[in-house]
Protein backbone atom coordinates (compact mmCIF):
# COMPACT_ATOMS: atom_id res chain seq x y z
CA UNK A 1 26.80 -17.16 28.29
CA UNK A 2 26.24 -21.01 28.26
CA UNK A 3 24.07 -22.30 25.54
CA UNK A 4 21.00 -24.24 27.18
CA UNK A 5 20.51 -25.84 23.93
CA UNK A 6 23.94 -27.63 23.65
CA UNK A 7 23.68 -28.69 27.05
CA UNK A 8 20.34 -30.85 26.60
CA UNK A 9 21.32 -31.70 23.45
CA UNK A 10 24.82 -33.20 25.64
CA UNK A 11 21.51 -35.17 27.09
CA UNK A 12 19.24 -35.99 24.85
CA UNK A 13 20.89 -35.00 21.22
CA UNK A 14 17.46 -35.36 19.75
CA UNK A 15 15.27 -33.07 22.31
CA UNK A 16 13.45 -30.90 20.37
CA UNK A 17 13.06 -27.32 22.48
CA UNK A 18 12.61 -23.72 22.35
CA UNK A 19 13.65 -21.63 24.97
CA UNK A 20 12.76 -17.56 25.67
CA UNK A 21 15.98 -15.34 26.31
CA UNK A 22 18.23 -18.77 27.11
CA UNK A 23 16.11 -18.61 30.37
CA UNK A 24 16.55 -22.55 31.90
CA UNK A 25 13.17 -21.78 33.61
CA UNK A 26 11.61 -20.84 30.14
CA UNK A 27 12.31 -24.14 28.20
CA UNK A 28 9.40 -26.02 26.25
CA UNK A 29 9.78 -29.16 25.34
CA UNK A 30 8.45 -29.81 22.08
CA UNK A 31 7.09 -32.96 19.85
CA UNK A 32 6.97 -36.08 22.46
CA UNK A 33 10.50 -34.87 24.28
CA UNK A 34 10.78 -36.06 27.45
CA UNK A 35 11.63 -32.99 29.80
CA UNK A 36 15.09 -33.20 31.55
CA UNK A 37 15.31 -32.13 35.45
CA UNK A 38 16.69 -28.69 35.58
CA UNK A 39 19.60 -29.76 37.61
CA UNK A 40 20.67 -32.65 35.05
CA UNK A 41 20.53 -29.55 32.45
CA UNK A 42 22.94 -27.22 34.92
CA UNK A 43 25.03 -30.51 34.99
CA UNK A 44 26.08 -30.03 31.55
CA UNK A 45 26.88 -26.39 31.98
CA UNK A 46 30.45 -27.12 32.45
CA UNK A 47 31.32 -29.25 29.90
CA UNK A 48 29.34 -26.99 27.48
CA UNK A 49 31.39 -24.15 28.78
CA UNK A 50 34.55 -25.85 27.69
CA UNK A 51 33.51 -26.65 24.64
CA UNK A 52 32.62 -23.18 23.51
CA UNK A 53 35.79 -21.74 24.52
CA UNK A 54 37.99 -24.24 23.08
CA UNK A 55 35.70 -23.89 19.84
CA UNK A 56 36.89 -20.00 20.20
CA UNK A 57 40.15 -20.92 20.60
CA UNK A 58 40.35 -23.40 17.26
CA UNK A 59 38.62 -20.01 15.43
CA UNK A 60 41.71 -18.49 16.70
CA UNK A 61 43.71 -20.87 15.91
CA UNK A 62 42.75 -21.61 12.55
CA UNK A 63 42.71 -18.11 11.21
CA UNK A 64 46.20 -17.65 12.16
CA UNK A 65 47.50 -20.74 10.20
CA UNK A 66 44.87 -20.20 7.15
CA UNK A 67 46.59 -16.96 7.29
CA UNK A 68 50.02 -18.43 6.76
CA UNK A 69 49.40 -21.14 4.27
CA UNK A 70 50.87 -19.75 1.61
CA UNK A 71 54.02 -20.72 3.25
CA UNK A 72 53.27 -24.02 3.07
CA UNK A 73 52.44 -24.77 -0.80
CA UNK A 74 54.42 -27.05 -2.75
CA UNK A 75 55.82 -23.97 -4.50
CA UNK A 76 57.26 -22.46 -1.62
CA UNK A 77 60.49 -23.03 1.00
CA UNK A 78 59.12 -23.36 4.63
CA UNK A 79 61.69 -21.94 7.12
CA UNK A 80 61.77 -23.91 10.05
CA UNK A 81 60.88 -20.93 11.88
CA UNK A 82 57.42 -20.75 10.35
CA UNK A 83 57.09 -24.45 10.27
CA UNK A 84 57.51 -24.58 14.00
CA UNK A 85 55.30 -21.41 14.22
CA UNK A 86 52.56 -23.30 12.44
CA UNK A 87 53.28 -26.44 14.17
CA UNK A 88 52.71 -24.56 17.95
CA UNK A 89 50.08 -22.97 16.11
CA UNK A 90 48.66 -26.85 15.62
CA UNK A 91 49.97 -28.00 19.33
CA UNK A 92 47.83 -25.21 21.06
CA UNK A 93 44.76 -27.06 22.41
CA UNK A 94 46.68 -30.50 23.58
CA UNK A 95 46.58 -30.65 27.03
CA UNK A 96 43.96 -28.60 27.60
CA UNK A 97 41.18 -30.00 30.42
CA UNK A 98 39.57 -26.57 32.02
CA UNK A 99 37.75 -23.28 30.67
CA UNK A 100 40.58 -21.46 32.82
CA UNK A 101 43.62 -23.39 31.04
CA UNK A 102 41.93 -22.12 27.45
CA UNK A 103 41.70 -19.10 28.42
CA UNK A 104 45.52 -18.93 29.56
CA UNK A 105 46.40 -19.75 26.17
CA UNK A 106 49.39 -17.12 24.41
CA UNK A 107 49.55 -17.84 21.05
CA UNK A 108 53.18 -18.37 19.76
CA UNK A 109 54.17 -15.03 17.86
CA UNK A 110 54.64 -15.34 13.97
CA UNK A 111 58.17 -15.01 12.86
């Protein structure tokens, strides 16, 4: 579901709205805001869309490496296999331009 919010705030990052049910047709624009044409809204849908999932994806992401950073103190001996697990692990959102292409994404597998 695409968060109306973010994508006038992609607009105007100091619109001040409410919105019933994240219903576009619903929105109120609050304290002196300057509505935004529905369609400039729907504009932003993509981008927002993109952003959400590769926010998902660094939640992913970051788990799995807070979950092996114990590896990595000063204390401990890094095999390269983790360190290029964690390193992958680090790579995973370069490239990345679509929703689709995030979505794709296999995580490498911890050794």
């Amino acid at each position: 579901m695409i968060d109306i919010i973010k994508a006038i705030q992609k607009i105007n990052p100091k619109a001040e709205v409410s919105i019933n049910n994240n219903d576009i047709n619903t929105v109120k624009w609050h304290n002196g805001t300057t509505p935004i044409p529905k369609a400039d809204i729907e504009a932003q849908f993509p981008i927002v869309e993109f952003e959400m999932a590769l926010d998902e994806l660094r939640a992913k992401r970051n788990k799995l490496l807070a979950d092996t950073d114990f590896h990595a103190l000063s204390d401990q001996t890094l095999s390269p296999e983790m360190s290029a697990y964690r390193q992958a692990l680090r790579d995973i959102t370069e490239g990345l331009l679509t929703v689709e292409e995030v979505k794709a994404v296999v995580f490498p597998t911890k050794p």
